[in-house]
PDB file of N, CA and C in Angstrom:
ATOM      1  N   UNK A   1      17.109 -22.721  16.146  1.00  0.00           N
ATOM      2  CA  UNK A   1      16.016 -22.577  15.205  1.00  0.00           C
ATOM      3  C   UNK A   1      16.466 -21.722  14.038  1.00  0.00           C
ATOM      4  N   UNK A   2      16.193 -21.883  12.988  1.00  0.00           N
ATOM      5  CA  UNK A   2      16.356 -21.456  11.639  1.00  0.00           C
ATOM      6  C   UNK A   2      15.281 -20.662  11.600  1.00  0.00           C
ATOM      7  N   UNK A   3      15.382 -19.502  11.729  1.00  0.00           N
ATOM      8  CA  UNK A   3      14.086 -18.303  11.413  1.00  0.00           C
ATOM      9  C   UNK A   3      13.382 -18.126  10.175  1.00  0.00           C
ATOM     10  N   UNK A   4      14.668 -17.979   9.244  1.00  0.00           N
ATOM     11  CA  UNK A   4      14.526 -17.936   7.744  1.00  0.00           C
ATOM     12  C   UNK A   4      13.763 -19.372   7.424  1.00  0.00           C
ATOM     13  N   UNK A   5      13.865 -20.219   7.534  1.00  0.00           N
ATOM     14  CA  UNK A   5      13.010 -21.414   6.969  1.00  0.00           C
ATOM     15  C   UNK A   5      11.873 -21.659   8.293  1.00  0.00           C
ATOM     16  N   UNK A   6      12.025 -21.007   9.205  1.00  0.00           N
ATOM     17  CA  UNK A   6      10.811 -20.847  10.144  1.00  0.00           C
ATOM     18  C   UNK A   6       9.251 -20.066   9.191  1.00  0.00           C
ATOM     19  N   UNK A   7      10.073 -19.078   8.349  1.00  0.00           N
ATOM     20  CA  UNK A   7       9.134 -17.962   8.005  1.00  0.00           C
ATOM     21  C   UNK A   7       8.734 -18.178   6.457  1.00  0.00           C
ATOM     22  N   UNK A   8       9.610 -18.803   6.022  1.00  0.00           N
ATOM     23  CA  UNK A   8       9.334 -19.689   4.755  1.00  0.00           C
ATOM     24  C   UNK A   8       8.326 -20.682   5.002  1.00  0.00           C
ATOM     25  N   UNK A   9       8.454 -21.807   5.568  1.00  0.00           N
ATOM     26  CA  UNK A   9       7.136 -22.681   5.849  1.00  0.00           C
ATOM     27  C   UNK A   9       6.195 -22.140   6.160  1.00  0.00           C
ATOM     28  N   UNK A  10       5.702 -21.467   7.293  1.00  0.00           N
ATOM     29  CA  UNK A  10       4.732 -20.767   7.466  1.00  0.00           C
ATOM     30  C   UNK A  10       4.035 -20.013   6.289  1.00  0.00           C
ATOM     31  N   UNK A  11       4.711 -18.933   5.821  1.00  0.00           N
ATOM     32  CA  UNK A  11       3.860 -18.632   4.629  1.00  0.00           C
ATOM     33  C   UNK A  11       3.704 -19.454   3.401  1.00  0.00           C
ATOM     34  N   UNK A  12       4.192 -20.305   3.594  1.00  0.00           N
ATOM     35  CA  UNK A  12       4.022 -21.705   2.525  1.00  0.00           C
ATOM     36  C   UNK A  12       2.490 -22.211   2.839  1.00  0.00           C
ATOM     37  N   UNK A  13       2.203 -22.611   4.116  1.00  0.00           N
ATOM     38  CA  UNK A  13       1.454 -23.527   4.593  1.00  0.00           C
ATOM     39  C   UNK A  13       0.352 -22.455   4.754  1.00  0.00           C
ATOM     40  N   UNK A  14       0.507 -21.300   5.180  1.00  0.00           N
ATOM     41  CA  UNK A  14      -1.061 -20.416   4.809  1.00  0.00           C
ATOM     42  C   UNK A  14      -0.849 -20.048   3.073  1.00  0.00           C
ATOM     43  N   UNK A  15      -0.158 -20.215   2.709  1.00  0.00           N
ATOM     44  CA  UNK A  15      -0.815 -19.642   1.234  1.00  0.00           C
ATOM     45  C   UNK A  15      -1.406 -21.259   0.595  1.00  0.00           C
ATOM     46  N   UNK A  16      -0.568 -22.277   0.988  1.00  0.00           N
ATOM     47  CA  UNK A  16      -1.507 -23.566   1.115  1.00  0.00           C
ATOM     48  C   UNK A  16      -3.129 -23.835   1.506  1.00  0.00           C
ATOM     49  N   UNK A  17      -3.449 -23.066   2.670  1.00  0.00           N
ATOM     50  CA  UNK A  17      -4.493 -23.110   3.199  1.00  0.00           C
ATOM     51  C   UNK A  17      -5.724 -22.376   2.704  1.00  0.00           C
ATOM     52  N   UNK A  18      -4.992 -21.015   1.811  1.00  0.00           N
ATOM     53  CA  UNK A  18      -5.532 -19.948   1.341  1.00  0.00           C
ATOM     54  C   UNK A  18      -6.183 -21.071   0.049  1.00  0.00           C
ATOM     55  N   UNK A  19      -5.471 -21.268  -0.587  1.00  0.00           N
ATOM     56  CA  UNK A  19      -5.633 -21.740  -2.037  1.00  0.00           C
ATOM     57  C   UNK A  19      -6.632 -23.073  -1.908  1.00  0.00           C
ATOM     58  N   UNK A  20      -6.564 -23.749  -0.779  1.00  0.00           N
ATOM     59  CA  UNK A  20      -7.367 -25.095  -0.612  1.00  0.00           C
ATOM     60  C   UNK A  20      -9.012 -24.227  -0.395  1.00  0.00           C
ATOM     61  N   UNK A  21      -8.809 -23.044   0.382  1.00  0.00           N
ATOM     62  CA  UNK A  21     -10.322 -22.494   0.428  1.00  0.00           C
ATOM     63  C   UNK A  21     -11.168 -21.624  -0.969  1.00  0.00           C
ATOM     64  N   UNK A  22     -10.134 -21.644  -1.341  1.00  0.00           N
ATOM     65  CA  UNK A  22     -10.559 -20.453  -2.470  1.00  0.00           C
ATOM     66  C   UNK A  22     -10.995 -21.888  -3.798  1.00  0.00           C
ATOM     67  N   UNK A  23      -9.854 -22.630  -3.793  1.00  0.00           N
ATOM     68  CA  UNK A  23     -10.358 -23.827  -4.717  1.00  0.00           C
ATOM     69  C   UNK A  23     -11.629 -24.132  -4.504  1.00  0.00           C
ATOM     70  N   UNK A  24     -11.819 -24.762  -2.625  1.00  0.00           N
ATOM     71  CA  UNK A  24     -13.563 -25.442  -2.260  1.00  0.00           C
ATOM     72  C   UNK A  24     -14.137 -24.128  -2.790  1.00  0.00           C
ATOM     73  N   UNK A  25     -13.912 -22.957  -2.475  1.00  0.00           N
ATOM     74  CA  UNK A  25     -15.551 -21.934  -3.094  1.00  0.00           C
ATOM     75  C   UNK A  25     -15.241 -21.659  -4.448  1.00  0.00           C
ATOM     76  N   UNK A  26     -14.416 -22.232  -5.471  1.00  0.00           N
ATOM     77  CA  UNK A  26     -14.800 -22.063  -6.565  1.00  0.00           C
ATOM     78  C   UNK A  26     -15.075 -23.228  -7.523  1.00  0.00           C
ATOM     79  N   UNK A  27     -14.656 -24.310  -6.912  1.00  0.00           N
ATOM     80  CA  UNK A  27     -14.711 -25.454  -7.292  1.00  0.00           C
ATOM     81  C   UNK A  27     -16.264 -26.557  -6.649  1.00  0.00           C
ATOM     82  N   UNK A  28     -16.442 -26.208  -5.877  1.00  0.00           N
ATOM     83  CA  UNK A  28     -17.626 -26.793  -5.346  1.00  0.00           C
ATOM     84  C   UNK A  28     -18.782 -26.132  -4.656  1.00  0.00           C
ATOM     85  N   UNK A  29     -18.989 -25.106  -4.395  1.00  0.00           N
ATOM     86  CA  UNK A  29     -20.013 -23.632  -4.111  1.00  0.00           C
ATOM     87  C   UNK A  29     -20.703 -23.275  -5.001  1.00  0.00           C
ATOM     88  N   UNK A  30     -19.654 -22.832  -6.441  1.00  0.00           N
ATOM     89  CA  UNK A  30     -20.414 -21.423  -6.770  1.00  0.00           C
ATOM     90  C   UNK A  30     -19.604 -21.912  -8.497  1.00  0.00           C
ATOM     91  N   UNK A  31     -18.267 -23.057  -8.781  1.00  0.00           N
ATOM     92  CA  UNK A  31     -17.882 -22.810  -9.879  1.00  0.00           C
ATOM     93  C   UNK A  31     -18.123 -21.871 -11.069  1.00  0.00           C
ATOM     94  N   UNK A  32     -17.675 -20.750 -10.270  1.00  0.00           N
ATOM     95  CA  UNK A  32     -16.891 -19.427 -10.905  1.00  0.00           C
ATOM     96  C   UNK A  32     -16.522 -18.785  -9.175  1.00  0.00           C
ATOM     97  N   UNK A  33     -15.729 -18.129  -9.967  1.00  0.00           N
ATOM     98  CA  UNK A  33     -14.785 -16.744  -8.707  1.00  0.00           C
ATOM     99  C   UNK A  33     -15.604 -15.737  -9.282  1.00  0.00           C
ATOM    100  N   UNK A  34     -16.827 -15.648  -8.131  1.00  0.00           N
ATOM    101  CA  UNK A  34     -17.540 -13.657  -8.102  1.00  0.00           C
ATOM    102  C   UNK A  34     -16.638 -13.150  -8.044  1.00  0.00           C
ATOM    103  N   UNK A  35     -17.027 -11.679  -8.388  1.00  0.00           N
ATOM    104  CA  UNK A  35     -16.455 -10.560  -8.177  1.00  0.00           C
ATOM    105  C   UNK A  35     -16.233 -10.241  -7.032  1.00  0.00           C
ATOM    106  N   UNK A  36     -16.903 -10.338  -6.619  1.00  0.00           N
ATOM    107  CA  UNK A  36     -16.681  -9.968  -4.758  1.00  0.00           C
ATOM    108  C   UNK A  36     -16.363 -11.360  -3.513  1.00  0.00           C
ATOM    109  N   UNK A  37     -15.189 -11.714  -4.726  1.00  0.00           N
ATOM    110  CA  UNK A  37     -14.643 -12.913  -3.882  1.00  0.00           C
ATOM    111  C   UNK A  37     -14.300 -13.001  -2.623  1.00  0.00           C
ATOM    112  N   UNK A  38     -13.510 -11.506  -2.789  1.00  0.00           N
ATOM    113  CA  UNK A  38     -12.617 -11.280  -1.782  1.00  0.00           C
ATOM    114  C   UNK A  38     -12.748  -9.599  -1.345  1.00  0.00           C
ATOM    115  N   UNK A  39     -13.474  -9.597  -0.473  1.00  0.00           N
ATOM    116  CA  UNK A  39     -14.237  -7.842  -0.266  1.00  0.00           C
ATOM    117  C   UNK A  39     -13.334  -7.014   1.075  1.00  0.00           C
ATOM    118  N   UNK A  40     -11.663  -7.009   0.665  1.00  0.00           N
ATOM    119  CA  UNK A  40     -11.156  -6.584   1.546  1.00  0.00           C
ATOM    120  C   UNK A  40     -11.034  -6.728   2.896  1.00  0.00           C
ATOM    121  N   UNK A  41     -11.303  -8.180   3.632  1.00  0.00           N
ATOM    122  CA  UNK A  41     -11.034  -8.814   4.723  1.00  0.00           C
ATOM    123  C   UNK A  41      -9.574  -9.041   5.380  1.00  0.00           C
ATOM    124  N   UNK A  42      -8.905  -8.895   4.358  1.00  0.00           N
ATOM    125  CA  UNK A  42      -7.118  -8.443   5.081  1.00  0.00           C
ATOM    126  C   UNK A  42      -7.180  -7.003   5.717  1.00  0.00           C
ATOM    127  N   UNK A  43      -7.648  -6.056   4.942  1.00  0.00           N
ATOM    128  CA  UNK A  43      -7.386  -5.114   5.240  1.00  0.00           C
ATOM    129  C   UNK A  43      -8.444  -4.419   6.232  1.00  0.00           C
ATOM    130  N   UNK A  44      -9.557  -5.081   6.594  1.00  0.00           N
ATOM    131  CA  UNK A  44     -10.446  -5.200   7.780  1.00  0.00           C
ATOM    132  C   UNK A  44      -9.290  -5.146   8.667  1.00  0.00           C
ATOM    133  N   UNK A  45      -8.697  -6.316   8.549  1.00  0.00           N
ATOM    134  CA  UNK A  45      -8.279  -7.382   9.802  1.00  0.00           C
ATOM    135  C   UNK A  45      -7.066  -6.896  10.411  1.00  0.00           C
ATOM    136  N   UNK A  46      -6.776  -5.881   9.673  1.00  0.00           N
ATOM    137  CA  UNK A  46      -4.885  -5.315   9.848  1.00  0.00           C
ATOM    138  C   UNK A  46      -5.882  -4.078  10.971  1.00  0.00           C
ATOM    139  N   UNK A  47      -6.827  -3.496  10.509  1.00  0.00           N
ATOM    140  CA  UNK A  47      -7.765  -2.270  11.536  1.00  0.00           C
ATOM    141  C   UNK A  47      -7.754  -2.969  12.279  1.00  0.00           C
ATOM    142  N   UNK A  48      -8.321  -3.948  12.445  1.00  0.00           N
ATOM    143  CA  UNK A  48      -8.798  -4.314  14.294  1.00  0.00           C
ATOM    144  C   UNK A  48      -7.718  -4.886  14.756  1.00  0.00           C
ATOM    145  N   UNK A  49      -6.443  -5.237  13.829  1.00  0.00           N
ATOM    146  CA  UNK A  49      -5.375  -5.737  14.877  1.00  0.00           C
ATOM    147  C   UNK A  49      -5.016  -4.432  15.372  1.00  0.00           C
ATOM    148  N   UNK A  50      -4.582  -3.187  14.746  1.00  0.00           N
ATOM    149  CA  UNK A  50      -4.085  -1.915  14.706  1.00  0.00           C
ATOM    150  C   UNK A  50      -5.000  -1.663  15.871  1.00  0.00           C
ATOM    151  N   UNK A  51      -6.460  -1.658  15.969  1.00  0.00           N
ATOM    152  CA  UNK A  51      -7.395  -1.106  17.085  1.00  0.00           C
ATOM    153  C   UNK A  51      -7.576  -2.136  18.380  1.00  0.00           C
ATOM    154  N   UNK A  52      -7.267  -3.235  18.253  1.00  0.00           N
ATOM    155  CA  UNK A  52      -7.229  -3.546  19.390  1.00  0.00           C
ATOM    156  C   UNK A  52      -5.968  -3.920  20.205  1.00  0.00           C
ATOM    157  N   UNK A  53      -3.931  -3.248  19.057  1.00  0.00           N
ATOM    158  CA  UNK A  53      -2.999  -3.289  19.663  1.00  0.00           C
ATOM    159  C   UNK A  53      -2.603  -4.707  19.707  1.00  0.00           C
ATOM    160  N   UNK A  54      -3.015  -5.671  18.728  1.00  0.00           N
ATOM    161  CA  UNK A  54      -2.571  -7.076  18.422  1.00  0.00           C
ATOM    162  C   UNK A  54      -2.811  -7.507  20.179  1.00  0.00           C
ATOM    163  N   UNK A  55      -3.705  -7.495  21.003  1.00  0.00           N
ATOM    164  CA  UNK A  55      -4.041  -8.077  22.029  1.00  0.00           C
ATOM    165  C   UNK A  55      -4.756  -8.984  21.929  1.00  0.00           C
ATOM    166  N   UNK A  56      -5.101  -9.958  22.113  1.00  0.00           N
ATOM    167  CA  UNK A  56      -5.949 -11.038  22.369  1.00  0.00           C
ATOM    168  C   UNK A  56      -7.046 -10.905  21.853  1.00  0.00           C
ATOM    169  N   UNK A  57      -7.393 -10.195  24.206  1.00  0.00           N
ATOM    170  CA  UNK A  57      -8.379 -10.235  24.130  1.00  0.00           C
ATOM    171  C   UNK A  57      -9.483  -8.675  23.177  1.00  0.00           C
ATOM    172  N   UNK A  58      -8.697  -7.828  23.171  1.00  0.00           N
ATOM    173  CA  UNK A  58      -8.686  -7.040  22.565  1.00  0.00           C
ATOM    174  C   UNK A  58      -9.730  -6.876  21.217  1.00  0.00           C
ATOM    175  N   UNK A  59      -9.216  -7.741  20.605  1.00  0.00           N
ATOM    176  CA  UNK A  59      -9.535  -8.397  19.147  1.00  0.00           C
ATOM    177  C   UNK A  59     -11.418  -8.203  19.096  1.00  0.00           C
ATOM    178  N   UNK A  60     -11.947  -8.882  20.642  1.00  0.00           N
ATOM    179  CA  UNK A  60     -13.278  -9.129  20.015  1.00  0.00           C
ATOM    180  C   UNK A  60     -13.668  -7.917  19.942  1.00  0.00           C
ATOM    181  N   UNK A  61     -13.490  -7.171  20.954  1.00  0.00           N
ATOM    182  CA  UNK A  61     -14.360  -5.689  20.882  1.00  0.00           C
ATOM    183  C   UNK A  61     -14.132  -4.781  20.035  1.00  0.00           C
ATOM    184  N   UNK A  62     -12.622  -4.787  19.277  1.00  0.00           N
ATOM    185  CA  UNK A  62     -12.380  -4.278  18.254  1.00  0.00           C
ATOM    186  C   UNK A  62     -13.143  -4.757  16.799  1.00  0.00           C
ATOM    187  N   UNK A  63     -13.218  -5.838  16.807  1.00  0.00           N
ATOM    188  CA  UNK A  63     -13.925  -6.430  15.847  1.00  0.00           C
ATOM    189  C   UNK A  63     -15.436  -6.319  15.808  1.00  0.00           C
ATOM    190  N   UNK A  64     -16.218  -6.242  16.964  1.00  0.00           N
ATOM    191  CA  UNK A  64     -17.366  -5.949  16.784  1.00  0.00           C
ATOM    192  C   UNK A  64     -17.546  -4.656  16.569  1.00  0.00           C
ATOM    193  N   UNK A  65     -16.475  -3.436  16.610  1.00  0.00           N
ATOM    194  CA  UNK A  65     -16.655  -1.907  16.530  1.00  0.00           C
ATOM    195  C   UNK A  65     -16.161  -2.213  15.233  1.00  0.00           C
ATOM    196  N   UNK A  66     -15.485  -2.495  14.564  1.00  0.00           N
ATOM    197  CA  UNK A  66     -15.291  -2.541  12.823  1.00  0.00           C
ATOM    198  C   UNK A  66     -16.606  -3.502  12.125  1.00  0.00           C
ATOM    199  N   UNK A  67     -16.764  -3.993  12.948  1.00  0.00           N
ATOM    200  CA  UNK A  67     -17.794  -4.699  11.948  1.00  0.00           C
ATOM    201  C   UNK A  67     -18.829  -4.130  12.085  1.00  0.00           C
ATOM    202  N   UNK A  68     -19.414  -3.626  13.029  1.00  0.00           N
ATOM    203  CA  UNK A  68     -21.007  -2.570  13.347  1.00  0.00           C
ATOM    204  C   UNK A  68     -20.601  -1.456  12.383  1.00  0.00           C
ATOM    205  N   UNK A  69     -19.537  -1.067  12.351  1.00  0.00           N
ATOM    206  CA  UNK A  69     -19.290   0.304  11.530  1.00  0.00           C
ATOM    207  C   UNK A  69     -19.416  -0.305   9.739  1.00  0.00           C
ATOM    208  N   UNK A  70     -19.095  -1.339   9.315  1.00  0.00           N
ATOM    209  CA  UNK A  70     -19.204  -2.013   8.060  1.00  0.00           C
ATOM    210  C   UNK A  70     -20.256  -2.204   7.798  1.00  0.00           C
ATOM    211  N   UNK A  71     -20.983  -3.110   8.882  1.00  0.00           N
ATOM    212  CA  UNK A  71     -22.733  -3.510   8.782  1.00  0.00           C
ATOM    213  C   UNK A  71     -23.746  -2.177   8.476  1.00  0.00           C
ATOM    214  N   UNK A  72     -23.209  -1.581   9.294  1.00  0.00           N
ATOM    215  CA  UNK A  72     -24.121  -0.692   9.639  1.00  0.00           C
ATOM    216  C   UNK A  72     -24.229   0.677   8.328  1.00  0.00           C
ATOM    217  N   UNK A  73     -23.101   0.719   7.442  1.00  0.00           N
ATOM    218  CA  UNK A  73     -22.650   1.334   6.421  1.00  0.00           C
ATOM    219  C   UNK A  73     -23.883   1.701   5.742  1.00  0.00           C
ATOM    220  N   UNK A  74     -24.655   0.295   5.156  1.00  0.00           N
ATOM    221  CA  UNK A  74     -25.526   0.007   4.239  1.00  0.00           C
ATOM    222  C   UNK A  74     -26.566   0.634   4.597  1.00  0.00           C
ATOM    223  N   UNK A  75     -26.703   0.129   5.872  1.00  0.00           N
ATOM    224  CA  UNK A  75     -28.340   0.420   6.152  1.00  0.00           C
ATOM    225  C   UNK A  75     -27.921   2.023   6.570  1.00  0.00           C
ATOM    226  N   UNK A  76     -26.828   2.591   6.924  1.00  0.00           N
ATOM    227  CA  UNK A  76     -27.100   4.440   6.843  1.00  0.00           C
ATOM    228  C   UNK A  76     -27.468   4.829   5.781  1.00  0.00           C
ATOM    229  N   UNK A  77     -26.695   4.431   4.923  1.00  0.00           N
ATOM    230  CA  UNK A  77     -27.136   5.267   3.520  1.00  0.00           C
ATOM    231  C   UNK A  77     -28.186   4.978   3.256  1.00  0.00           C
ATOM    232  N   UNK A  78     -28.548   4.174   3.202  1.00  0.00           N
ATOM    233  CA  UNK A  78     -30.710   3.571   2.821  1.00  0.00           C
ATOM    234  C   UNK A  78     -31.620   4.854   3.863  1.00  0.00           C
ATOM    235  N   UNK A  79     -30.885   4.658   5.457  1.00  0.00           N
ATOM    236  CA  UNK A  79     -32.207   5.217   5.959  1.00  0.00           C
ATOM    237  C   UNK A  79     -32.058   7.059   5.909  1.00  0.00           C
ATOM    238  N   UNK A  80     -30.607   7.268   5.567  1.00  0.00           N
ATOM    239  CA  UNK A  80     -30.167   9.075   6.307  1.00  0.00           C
ATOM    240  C   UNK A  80     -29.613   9.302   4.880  1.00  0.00           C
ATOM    241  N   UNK A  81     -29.500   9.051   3.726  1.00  0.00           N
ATOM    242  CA  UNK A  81     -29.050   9.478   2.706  1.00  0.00           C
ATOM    243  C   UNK A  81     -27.416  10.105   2.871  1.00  0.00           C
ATOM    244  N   UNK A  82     -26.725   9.236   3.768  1.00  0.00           N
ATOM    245  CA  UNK A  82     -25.075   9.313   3.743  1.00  0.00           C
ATOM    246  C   UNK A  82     -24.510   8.670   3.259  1.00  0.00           C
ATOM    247  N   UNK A  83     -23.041   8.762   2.139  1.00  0.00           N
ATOM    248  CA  UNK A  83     -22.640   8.128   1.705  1.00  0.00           C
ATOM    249  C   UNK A  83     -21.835   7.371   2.585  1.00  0.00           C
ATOM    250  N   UNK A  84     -21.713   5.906   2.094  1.00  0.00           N
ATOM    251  CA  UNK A  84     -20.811   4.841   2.833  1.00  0.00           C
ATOM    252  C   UNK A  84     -19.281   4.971   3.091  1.00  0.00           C
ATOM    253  N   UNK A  85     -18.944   6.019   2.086  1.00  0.00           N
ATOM    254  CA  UNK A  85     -17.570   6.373   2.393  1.00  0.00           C
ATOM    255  C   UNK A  85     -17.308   7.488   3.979  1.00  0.00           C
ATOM    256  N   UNK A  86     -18.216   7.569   4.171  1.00  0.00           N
ATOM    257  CA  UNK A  86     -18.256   8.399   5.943  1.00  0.00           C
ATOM    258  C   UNK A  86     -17.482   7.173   6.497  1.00  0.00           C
ATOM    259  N   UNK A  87     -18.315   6.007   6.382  1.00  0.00           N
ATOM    260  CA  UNK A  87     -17.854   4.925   7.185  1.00  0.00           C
ATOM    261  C   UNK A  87     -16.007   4.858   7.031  1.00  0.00           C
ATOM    262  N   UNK A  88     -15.618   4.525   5.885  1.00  0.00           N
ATOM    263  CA  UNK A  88     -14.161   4.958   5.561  1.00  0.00           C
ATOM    264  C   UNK A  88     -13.569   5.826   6.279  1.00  0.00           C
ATOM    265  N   UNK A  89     -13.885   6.952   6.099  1.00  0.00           N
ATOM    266  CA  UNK A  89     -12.815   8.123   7.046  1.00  0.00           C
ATOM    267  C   UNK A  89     -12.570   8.157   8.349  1.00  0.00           C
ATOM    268  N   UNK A  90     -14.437   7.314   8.973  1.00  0.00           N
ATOM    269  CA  UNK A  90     -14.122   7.103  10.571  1.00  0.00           C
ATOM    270  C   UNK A  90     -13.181   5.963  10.811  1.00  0.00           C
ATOM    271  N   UNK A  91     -13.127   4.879  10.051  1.00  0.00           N
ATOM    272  CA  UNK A  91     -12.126   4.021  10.522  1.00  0.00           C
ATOM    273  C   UNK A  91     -10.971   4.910  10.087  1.00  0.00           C
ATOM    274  N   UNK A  92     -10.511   5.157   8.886  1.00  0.00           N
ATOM    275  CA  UNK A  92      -9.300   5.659   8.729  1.00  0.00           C
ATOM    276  C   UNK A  92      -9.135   6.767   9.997  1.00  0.00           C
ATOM    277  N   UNK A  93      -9.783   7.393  10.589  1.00  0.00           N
ATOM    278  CA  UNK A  93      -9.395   8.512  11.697  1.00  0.00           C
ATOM    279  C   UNK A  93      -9.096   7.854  12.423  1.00  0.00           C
ATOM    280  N   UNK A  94     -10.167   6.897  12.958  1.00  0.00           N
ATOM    281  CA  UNK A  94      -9.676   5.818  13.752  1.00  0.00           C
ATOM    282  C   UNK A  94      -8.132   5.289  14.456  1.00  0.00           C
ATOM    283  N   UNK A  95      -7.449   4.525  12.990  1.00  0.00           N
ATOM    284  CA  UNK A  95      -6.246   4.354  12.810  1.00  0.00           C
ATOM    285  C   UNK A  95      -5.685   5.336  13.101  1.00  0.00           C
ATOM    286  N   UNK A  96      -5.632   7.004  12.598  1.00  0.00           N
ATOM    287  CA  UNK A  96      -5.034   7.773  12.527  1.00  0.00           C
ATOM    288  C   UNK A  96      -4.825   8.078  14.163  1.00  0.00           C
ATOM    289  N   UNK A  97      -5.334   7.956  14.655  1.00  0.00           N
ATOM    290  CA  UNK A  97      -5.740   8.653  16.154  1.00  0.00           C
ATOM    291  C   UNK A  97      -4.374   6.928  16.904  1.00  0.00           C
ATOM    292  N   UNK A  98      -4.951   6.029  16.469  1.00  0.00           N
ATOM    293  CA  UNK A  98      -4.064   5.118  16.958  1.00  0.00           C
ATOM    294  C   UNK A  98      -2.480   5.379  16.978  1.00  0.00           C
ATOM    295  N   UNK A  99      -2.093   5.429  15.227  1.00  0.00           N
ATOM    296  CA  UNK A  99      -0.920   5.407  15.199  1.00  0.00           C
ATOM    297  C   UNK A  99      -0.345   6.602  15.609  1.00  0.00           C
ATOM    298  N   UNK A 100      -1.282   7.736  15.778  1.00  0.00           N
ATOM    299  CA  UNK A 100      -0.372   9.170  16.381  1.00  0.00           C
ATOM    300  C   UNK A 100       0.469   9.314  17.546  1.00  0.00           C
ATOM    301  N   UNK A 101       0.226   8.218  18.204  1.00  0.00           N
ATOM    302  CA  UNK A 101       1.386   8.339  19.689  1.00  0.00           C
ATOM    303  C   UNK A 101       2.444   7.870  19.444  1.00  0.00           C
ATOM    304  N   UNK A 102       2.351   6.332  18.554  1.00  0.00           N
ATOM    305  CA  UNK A 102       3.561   5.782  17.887  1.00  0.00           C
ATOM    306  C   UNK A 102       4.846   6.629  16.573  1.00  0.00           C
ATOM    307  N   UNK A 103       3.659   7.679  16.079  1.00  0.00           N
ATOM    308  CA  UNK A 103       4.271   8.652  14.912  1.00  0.00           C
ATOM    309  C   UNK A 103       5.168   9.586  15.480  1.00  0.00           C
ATOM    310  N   UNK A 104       4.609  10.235  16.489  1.00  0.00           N
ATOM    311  CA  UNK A 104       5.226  10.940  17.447  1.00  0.00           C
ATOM    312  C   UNK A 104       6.475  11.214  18.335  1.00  0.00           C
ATOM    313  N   UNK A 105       6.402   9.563  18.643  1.00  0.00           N
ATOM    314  CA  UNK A 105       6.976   9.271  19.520  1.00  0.00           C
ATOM    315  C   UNK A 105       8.424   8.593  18.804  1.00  0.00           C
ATOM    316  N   UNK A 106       8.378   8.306  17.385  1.00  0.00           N
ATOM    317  CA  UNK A 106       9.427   8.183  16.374  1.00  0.00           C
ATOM    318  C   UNK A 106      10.177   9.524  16.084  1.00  0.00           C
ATOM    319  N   UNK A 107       9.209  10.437  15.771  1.00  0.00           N
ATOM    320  CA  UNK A 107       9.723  11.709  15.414  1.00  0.00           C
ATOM    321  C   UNK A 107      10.612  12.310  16.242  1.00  0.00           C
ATOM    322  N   UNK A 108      10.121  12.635  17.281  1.00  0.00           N
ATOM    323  CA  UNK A 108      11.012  12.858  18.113  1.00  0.00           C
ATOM    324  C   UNK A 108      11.766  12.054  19.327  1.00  0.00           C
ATOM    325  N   UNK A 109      12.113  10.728  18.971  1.00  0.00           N
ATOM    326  CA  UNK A 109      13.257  10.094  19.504  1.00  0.00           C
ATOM    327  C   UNK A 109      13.118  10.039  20.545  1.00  0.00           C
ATOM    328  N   UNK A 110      11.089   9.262  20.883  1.00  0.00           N
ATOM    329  CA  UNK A 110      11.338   8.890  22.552  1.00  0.00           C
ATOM    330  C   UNK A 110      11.223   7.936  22.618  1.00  0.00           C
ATOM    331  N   UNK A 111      11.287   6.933  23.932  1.00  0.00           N
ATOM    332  CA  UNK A 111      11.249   5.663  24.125  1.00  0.00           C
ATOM    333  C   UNK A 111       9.556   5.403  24.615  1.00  0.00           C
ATOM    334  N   UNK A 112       9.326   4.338  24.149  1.00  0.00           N
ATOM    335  CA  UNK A 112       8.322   3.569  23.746  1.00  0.00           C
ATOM    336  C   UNK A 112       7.849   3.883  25.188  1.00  0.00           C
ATOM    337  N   UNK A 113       6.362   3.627  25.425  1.00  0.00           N
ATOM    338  CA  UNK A 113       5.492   3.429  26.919  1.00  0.00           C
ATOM    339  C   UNK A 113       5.936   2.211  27.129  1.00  0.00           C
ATOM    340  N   UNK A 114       5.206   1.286  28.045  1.00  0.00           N
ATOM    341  CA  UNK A 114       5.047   0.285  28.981  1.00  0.00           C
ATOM    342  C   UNK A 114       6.178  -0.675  28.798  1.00  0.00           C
ATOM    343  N   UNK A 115       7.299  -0.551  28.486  1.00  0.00           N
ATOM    344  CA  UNK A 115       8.354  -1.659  28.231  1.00  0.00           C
ATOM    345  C   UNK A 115       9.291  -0.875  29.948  1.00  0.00           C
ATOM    346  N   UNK A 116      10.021  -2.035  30.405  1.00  0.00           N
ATOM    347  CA  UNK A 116      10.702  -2.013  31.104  1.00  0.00           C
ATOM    348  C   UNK A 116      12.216  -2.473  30.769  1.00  0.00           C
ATOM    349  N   UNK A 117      13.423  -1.383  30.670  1.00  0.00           N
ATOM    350  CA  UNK A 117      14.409  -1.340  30.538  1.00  0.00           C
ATOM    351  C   UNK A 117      15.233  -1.679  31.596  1.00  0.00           C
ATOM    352  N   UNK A 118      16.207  -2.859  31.072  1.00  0.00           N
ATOM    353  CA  UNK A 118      16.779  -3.506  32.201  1.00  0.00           C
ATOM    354  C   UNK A 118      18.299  -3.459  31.596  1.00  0.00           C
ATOM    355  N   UNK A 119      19.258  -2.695  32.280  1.00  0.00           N
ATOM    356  CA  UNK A 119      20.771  -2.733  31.815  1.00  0.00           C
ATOM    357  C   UNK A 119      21.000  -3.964  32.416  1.00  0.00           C
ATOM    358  N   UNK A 120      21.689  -5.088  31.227  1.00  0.00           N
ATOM    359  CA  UNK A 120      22.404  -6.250  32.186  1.00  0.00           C
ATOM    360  C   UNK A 120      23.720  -6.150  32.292  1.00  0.00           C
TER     361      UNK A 120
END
């Protein structure tokens, strides 16, 4: 297998896929691109891979804890007079709290948890 043209097609064929969706919602929806075309859904999506450890099954419960924390943003500030950027720092702590075992564990030159090392 050719990796390099493995990884070339692939991002060929989603930025293909990207552009066929973004065409249908601007071309047949809404002809114009809102402003809020695109409301930071990559960077949702990199949190709940990060929070649920790129697991599977993982994914849903992570995703319903990022998304209750997003949803729920709006209606705090309406009912408790908090700004929505609270919501921000808890995910960012969030992450932070995630990647700290991995930061750590770089720094000082230990070997990774749950992998099993096999001399052949």
């Amino acid at each position: 297998m050719r990796v390099g043209g493995l990884i070339v097609l692939t991002m060929t064929l989603a930025g293909a896929l990207a552009g066929l969706a973004g065409a249908g919602e601007v071309l047949g929806l809404n002809h114009a691109l809102p402003a809020a075309f695109s409301s930071g859904y990559g960077f949702d999506a990199i949190g709940v891979a990060l929070l649920a450890k790129s697991h599977p099954i993982g994914i849903v419960p992570a995703a319903f804890l990022w998304g209750g924390l997003r949803n729920g943003a709006g209606l705090m500030q309406v009912h408790s007079g908090v700004s929505i950027d609270l919501v921000y720092i808890i995910q960012a702590l969030v992450i932070a709290c995630l990647a700290a075992d991995q930061i750590v564990r770089w720094l000082y030159r230990l070997k990774p948890r749950g992998f099993i090392y096999v001399k052949l």
